[in-house]
C-alpha atoms as a PDB file:
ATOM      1  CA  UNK A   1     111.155  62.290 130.153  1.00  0.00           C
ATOM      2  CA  UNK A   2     112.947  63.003 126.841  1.00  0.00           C
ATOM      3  CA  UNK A   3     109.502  61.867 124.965  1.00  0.00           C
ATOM      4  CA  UNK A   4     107.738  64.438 127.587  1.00  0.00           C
ATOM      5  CA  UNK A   5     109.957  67.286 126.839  1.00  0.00           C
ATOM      6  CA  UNK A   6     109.636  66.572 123.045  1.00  0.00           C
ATOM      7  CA  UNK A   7     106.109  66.745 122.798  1.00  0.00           C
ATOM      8  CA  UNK A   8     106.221  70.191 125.278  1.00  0.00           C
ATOM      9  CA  UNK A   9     108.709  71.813 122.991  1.00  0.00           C
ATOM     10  CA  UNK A  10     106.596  70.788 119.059  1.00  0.00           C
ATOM     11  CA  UNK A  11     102.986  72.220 121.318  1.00  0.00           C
ATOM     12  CA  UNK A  12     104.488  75.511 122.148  1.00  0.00           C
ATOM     13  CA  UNK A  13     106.309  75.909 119.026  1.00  0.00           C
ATOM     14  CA  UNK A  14     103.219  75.068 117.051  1.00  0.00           C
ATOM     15  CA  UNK A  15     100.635  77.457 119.216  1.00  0.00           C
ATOM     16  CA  UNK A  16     103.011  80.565 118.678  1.00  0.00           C
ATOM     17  CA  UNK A  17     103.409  79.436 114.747  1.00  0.00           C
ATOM     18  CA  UNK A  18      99.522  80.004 114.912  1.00  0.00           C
ATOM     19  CA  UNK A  19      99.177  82.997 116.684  1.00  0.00           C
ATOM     20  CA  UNK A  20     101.879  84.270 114.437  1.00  0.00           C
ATOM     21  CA  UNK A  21     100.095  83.193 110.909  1.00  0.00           C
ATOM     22  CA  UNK A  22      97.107  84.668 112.754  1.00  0.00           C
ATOM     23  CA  UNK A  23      98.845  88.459 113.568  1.00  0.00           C
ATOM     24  CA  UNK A  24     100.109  88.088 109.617  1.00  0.00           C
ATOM     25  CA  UNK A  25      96.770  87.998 108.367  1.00  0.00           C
ATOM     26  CA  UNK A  26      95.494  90.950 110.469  1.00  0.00           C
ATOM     27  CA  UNK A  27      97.725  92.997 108.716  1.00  0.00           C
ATOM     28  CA  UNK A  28      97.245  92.069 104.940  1.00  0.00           C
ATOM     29  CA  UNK A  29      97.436  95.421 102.859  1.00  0.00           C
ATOM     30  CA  UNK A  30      97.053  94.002  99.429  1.00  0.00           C
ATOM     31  CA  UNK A  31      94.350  92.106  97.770  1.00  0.00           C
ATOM     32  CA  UNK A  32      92.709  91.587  94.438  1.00  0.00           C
ATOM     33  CA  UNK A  33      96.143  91.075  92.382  1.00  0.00           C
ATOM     34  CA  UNK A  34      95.011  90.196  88.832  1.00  0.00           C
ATOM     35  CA  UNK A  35      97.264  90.811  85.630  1.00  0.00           C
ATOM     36  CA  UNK A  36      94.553  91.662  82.685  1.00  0.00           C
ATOM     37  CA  UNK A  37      95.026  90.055  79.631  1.00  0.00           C
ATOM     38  CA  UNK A  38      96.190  86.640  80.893  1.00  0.00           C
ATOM     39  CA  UNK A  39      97.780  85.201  78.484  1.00  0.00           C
ATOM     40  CA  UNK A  40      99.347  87.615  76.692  1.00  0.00           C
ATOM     41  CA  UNK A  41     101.194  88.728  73.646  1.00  0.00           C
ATOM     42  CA  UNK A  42     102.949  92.137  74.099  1.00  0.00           C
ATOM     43  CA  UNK A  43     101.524  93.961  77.136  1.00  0.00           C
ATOM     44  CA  UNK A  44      99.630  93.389  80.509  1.00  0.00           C
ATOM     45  CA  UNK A  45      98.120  95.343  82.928  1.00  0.00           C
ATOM     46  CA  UNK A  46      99.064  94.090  86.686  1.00  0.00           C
ATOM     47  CA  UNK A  47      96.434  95.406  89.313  1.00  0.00           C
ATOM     48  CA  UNK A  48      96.038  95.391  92.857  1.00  0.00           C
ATOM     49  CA  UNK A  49      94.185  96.860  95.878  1.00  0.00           C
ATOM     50  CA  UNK A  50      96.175  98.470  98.273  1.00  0.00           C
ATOM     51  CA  UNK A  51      94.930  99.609 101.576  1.00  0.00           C
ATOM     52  CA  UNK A  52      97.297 102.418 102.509  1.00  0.00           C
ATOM     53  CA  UNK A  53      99.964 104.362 100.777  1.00  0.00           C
ATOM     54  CA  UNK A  54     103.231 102.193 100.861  1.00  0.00           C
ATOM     55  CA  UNK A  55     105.889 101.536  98.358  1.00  0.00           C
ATOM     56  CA  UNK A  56     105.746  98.791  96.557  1.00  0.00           C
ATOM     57  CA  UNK A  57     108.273  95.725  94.107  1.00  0.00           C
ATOM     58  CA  UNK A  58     106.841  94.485  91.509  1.00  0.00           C
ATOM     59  CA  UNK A  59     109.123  91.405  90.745  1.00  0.00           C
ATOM     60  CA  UNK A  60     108.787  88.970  87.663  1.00  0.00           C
ATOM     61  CA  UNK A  61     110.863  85.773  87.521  1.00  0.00           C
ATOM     62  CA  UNK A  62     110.964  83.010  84.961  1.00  0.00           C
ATOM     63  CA  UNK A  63     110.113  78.923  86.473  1.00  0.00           C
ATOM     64  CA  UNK A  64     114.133  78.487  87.224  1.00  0.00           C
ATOM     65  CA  UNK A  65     113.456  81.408  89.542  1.00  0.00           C
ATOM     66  CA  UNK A  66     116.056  84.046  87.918  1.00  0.00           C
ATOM     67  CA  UNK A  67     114.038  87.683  88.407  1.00  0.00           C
ATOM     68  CA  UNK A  68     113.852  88.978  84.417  1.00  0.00           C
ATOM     69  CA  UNK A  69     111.825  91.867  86.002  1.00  0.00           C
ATOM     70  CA  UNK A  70     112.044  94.116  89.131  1.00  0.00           C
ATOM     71  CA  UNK A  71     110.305  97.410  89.195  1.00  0.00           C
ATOM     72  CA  UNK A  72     109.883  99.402  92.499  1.00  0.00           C
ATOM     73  CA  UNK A  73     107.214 102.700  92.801  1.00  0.00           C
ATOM     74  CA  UNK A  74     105.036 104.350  95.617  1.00  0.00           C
ATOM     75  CA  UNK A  75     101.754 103.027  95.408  1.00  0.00           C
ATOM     76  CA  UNK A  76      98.831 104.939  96.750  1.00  0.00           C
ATOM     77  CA  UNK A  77      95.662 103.889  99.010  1.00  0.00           C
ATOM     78  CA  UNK A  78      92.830 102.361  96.716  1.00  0.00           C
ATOM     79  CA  UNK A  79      93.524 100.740  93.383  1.00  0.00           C
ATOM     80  CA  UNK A  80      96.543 100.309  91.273  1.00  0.00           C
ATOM     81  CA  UNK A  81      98.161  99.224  88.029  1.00  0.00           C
ATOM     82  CA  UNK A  82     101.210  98.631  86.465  1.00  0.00           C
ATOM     83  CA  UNK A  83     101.682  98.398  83.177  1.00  0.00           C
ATOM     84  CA  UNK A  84     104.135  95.324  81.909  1.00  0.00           C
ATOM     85  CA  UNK A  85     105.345  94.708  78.995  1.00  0.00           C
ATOM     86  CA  UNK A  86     106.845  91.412  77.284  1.00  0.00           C
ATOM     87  CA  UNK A  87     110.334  93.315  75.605  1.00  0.00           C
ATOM     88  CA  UNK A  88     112.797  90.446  75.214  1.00  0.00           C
ATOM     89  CA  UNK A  89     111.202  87.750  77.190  1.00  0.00           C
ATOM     90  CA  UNK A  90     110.208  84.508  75.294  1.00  0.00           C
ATOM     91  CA  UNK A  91     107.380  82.209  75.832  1.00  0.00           C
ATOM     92  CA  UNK A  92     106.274  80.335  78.607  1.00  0.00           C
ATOM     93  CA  UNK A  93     105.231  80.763  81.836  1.00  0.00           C
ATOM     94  CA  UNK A  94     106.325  83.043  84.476  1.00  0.00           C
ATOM     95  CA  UNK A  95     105.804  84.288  88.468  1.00  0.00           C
ATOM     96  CA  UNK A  96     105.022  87.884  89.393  1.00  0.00           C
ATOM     97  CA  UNK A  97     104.734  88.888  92.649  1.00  0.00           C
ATOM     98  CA  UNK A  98     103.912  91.948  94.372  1.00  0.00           C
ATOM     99  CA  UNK A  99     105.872  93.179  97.724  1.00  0.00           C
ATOM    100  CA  UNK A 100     105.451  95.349 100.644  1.00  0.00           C
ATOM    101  CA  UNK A 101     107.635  95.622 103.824  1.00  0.00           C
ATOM    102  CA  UNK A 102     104.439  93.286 105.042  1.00  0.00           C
ATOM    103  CA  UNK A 103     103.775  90.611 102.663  1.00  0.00           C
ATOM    104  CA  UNK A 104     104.547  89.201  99.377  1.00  0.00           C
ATOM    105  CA  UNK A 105     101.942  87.910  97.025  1.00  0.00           C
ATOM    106  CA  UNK A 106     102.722  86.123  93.958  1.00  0.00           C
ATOM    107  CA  UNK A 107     100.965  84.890  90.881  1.00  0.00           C
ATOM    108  CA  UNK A 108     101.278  82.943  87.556  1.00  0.00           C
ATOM    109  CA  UNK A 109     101.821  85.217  84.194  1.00  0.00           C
ATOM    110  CA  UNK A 110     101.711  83.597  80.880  1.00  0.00           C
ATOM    111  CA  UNK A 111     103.064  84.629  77.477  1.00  0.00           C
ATOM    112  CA  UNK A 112     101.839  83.738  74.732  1.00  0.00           C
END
């Protein structure tokens, strides 16, 4: 009975984990994140597709995960860009991610 109610309880947990992924992915807003150069020296150019007006966090962190950069600005429907630039920050490689009250997309940024 135990082994019954087990098996009952992963199923519908798993089905509404799926239909929840699925709902998630019907309302993606951002797409085509590149930074441009990639590696860099002094300066990048972070872009992304947005499909409505929103604001939006730009957020840089270093591998041990401590944010070094944070920048938040109303981004408007079509494409966008933010300009970053290296300041302090050493070499090595880093994670920038782009955020919206919807989703959170992150990539790899390298510094040369």
């Amino acid at each position: 009975m135990k082994k019954l109610l087990l098996i009952a309880f992963i199923f519908i947990s798993a089905s509404a984990f799926a239909q929840q992924t699925k709902i998630i992915d019907d309302e993606k807003t951002i797409s085509k994140v590149t930074s441009s150069p990639n590696p860099f020296t002094s300066n990048t150019k972070i872009s992304f597709y947005n499909s409505k007006s929103q604001e939006v966090i730009l957020t840089v962190k270093n591998l041990l995960g401590k944010t070094v950069y944070n920048f938040t600005f109303d981004s408007k429907k079509g494409n966008n860009s933010i300009p970053f630039y290296r300041d302090g920050l050493v070499s090595g490689i880093y994670i920038y991610s782009i955020q919206t009250d919807e989703e959170i997309i992150s990539k790899r940024l390298v510094i040369r």
